[in-house]
N, C-alpha and C. Protein backbone atom coordinates (compact mmCIF):
# COMPACT_ATOMS: atom_id res chain seq x y z
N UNK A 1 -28.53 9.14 -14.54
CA UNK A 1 -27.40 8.90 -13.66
C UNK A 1 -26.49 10.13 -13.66
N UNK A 2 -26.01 10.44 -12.47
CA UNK A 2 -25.34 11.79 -11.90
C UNK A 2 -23.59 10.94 -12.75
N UNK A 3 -23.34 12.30 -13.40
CA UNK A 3 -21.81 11.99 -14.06
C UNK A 3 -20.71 12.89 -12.84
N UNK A 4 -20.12 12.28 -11.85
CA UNK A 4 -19.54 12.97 -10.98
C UNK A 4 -19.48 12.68 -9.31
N UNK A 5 -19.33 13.32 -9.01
CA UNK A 5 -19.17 12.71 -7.08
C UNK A 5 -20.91 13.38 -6.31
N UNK A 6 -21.30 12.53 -5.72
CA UNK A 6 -22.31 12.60 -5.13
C UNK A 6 -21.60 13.43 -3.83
N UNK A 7 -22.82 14.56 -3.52
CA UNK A 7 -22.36 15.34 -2.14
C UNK A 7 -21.96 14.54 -1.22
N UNK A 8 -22.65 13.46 -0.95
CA UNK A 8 -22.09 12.48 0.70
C UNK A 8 -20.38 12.38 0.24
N UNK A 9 -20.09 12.01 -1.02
CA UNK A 9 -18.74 11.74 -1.51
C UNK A 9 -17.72 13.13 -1.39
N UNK A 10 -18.33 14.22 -1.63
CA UNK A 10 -17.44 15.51 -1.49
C UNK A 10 -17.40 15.80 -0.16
N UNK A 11 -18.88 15.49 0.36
CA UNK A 11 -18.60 15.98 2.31
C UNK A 11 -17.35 15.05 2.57
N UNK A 12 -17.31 14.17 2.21
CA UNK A 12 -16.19 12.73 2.94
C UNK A 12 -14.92 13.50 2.44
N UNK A 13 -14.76 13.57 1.27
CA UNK A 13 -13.56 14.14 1.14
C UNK A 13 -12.63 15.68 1.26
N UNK A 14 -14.08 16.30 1.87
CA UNK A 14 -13.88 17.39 2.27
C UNK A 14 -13.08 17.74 4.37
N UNK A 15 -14.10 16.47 4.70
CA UNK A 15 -13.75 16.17 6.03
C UNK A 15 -12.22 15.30 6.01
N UNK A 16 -11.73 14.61 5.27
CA UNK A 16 -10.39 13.99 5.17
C UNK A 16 -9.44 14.99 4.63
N UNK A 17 -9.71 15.85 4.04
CA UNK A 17 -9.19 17.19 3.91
C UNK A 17 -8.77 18.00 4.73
N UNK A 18 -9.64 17.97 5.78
CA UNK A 18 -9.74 18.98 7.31
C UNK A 18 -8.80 18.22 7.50
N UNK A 19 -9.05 17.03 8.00
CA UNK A 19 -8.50 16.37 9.10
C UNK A 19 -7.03 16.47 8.50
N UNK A 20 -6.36 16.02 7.23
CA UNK A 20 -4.77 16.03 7.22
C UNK A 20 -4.23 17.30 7.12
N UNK A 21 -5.05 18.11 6.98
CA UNK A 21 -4.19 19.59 7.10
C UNK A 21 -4.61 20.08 8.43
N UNK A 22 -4.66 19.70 9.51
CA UNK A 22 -4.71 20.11 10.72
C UNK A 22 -3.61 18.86 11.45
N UNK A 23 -2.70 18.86 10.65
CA UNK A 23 -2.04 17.46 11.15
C UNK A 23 -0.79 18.33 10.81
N UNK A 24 0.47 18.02 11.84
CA UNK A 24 1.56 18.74 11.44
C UNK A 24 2.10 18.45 10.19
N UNK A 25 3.21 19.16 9.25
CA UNK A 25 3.63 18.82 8.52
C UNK A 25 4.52 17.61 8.39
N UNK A 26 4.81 17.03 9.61
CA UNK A 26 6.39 15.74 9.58
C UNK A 26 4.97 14.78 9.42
N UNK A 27 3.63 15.01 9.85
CA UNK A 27 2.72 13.84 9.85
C UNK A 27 1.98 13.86 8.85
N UNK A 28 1.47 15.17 8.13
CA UNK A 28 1.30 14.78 6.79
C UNK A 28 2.15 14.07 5.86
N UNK A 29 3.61 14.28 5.94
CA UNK A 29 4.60 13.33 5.15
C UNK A 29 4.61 12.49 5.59
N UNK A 30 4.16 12.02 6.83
CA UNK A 30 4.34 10.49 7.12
C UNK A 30 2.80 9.92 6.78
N UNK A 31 1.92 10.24 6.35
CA UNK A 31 0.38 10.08 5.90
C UNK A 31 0.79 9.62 4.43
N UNK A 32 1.70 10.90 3.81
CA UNK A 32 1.69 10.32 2.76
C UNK A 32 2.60 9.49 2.24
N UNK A 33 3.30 9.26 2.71
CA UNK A 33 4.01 8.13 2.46
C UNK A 33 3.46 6.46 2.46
N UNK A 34 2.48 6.48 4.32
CA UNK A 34 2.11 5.25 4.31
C UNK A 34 0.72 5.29 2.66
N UNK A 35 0.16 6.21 2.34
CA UNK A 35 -1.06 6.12 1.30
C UNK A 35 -0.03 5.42 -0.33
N UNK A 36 1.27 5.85 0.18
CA UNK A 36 1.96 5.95 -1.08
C UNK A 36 2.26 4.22 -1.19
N UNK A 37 2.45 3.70 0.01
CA UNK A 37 2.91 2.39 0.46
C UNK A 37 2.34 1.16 0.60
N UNK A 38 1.01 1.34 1.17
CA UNK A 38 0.10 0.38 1.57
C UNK A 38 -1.02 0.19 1.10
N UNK A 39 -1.77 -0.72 1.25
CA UNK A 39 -2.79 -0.63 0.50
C UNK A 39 -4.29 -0.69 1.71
N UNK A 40 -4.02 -1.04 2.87
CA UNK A 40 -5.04 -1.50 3.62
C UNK A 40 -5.17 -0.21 4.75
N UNK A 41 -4.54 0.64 4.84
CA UNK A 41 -4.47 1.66 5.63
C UNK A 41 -5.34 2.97 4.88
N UNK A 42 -6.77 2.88 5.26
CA UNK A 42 -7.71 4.05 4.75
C UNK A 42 -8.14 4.78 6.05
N UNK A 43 -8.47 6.32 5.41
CA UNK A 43 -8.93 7.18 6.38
C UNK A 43 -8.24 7.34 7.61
N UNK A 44 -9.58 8.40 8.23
CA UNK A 44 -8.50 9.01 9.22
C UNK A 44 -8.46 8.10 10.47
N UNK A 45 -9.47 7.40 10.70
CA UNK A 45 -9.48 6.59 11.85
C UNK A 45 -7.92 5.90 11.99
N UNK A 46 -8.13 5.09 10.73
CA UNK A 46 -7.39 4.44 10.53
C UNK A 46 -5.70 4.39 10.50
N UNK A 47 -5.60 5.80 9.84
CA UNK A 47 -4.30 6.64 9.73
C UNK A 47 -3.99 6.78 11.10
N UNK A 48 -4.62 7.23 12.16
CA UNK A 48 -4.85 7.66 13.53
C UNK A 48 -4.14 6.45 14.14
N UNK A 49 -4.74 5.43 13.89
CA UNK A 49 -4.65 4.25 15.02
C UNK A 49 -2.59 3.75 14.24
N UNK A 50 -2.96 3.88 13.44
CA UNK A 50 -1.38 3.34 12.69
C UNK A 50 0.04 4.11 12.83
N UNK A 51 -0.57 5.06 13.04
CA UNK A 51 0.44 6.73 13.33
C UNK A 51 1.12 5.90 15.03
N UNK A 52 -0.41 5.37 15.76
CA UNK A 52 -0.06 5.84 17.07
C UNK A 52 0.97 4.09 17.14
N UNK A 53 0.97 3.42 16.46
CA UNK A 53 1.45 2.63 16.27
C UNK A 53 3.21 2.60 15.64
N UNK A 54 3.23 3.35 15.07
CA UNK A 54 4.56 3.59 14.43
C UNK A 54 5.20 4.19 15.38
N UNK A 55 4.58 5.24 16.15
CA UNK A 55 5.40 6.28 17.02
C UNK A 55 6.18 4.57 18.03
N UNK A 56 5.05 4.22 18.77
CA UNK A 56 5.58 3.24 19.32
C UNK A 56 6.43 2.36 19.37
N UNK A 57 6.61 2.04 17.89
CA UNK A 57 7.90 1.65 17.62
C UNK A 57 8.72 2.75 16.95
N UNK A 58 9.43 3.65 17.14
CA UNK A 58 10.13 4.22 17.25
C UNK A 58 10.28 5.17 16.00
N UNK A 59 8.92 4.93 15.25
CA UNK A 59 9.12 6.04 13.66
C UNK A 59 7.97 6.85 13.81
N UNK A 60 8.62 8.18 13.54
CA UNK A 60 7.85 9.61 14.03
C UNK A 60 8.14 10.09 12.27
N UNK A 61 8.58 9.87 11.72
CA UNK A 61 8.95 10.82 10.63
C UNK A 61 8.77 9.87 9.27
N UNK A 62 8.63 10.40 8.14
CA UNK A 62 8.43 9.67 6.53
C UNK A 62 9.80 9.25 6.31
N UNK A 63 10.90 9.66 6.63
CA UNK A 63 11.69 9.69 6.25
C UNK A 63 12.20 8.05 6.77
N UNK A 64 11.88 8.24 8.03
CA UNK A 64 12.02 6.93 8.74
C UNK A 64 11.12 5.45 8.64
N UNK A 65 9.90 5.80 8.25
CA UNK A 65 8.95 4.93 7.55
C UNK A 65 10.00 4.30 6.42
N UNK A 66 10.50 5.29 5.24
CA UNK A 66 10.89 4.81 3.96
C UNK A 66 12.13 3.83 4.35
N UNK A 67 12.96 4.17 5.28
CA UNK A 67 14.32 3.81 5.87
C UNK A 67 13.70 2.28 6.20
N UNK A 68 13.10 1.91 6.50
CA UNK A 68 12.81 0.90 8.00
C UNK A 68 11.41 -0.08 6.53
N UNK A 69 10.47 0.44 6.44
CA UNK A 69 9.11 -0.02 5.56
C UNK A 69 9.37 -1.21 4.88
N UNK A 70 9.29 -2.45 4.46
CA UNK A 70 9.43 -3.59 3.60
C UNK A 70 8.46 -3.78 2.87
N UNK A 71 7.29 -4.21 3.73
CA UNK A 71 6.21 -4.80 2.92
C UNK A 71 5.08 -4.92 3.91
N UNK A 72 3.58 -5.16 3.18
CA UNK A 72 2.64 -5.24 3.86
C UNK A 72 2.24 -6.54 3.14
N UNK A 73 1.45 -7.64 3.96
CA UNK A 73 0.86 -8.53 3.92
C UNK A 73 -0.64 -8.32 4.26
N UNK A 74 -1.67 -9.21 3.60
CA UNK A 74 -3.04 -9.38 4.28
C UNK A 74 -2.63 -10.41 4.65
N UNK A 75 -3.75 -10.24 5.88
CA UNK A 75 -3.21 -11.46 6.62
C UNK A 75 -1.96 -11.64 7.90
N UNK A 76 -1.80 -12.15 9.11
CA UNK A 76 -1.38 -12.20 9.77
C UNK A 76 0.72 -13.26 9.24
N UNK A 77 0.86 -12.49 9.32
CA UNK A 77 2.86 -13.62 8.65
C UNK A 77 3.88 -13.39 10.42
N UNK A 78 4.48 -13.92 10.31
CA UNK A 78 5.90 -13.90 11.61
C UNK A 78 6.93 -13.93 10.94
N UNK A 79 7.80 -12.95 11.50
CA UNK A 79 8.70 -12.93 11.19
C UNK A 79 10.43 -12.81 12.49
N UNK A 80 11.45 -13.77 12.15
CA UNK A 80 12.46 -13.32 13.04
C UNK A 80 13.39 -12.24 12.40
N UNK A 81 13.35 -11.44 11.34
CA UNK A 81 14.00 -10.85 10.37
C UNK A 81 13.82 -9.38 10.54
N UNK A 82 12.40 -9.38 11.17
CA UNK A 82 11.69 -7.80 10.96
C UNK A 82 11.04 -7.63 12.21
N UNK A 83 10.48 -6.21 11.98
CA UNK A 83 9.71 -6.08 13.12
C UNK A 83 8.38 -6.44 12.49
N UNK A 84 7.61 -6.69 12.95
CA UNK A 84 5.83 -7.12 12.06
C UNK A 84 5.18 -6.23 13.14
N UNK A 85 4.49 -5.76 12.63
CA UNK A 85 3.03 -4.34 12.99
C UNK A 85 1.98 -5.64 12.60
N UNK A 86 1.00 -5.93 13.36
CA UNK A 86 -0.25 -6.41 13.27
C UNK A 86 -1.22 -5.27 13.16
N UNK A 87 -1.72 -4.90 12.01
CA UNK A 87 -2.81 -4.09 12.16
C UNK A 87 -3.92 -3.91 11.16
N UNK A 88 -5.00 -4.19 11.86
CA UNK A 88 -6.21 -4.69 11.81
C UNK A 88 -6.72 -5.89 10.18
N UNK A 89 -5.42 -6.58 10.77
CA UNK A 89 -5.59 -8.36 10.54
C UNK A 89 -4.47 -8.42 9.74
N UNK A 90 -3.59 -7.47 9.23
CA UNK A 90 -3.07 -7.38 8.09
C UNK A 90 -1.62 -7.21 9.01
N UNK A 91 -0.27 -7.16 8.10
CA UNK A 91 1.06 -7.35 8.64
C UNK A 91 1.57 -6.07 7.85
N UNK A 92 2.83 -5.74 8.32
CA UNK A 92 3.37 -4.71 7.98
C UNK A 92 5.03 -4.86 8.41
N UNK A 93 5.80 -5.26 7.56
CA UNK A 93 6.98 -5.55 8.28
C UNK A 93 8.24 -4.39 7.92
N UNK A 94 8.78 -4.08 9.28
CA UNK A 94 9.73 -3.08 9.27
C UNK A 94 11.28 -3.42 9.64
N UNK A 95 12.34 -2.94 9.08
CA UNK A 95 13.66 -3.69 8.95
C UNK A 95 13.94 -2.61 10.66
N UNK A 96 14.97 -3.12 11.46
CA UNK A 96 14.50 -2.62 12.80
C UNK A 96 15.37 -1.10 12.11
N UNK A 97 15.67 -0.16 12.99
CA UNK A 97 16.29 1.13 13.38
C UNK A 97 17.42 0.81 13.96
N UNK A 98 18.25 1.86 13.48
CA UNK A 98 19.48 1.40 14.26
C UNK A 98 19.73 2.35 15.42
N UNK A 99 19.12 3.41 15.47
CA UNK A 99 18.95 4.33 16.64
C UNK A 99 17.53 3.62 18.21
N UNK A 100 17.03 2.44 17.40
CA UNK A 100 16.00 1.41 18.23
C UNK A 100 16.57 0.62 18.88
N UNK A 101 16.53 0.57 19.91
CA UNK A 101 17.38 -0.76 21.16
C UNK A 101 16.54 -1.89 20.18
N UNK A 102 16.95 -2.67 20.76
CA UNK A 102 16.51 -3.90 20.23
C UNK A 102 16.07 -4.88 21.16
């Protein structure tokens, strides 16, 4: 038995490598923040689809993730308190912005 990362495992992490350093710097801090935060948000697809999701509601920056971020749920929850992100089955609830109409 191989003591260490199998090549398919270094190509993978070599390509997730590419991909966040070809990502501006306000979006690498906002990458790492959500990795720092969540638990159900992997890779780049994934990062991709959630990014384009945050912008939408009105957070472009880490700084603003940390401001706004509560909690993540598996599983679908409602809330009248927060904003809730549905994404991909899982919840994500954000306290609103105060620069965000409402």
């Amino acid at each position: 038995m191989s003591a260490g990362l199998s090549r398919e495992s270094l190509k993978e992490r070599q390509r997730y490598a590419d991909w966040y350093e070809e990502k501006p710097l306000q979006q690498q801090l906002l990458i790492d923040e959500i990795a720092e935060q969540t638990y159900y948000i992997l890779g780049e697809v994934q990062n991709n689809l959630f990014l384009e999701l945050l912008m939408q509601n009105g957070i472009d920056t880490a700084d603003q993730f940390v401001d706004s971020f509560c909690v993540e749920y598996e599983g679908v929850v409602e809330s009248d308190e927060f904003i809730v992100i549905i994404f991909e089955g899982n919840s994500y609830l954000f306290r609103r912005l105060c620069s965000r109409s409402q």
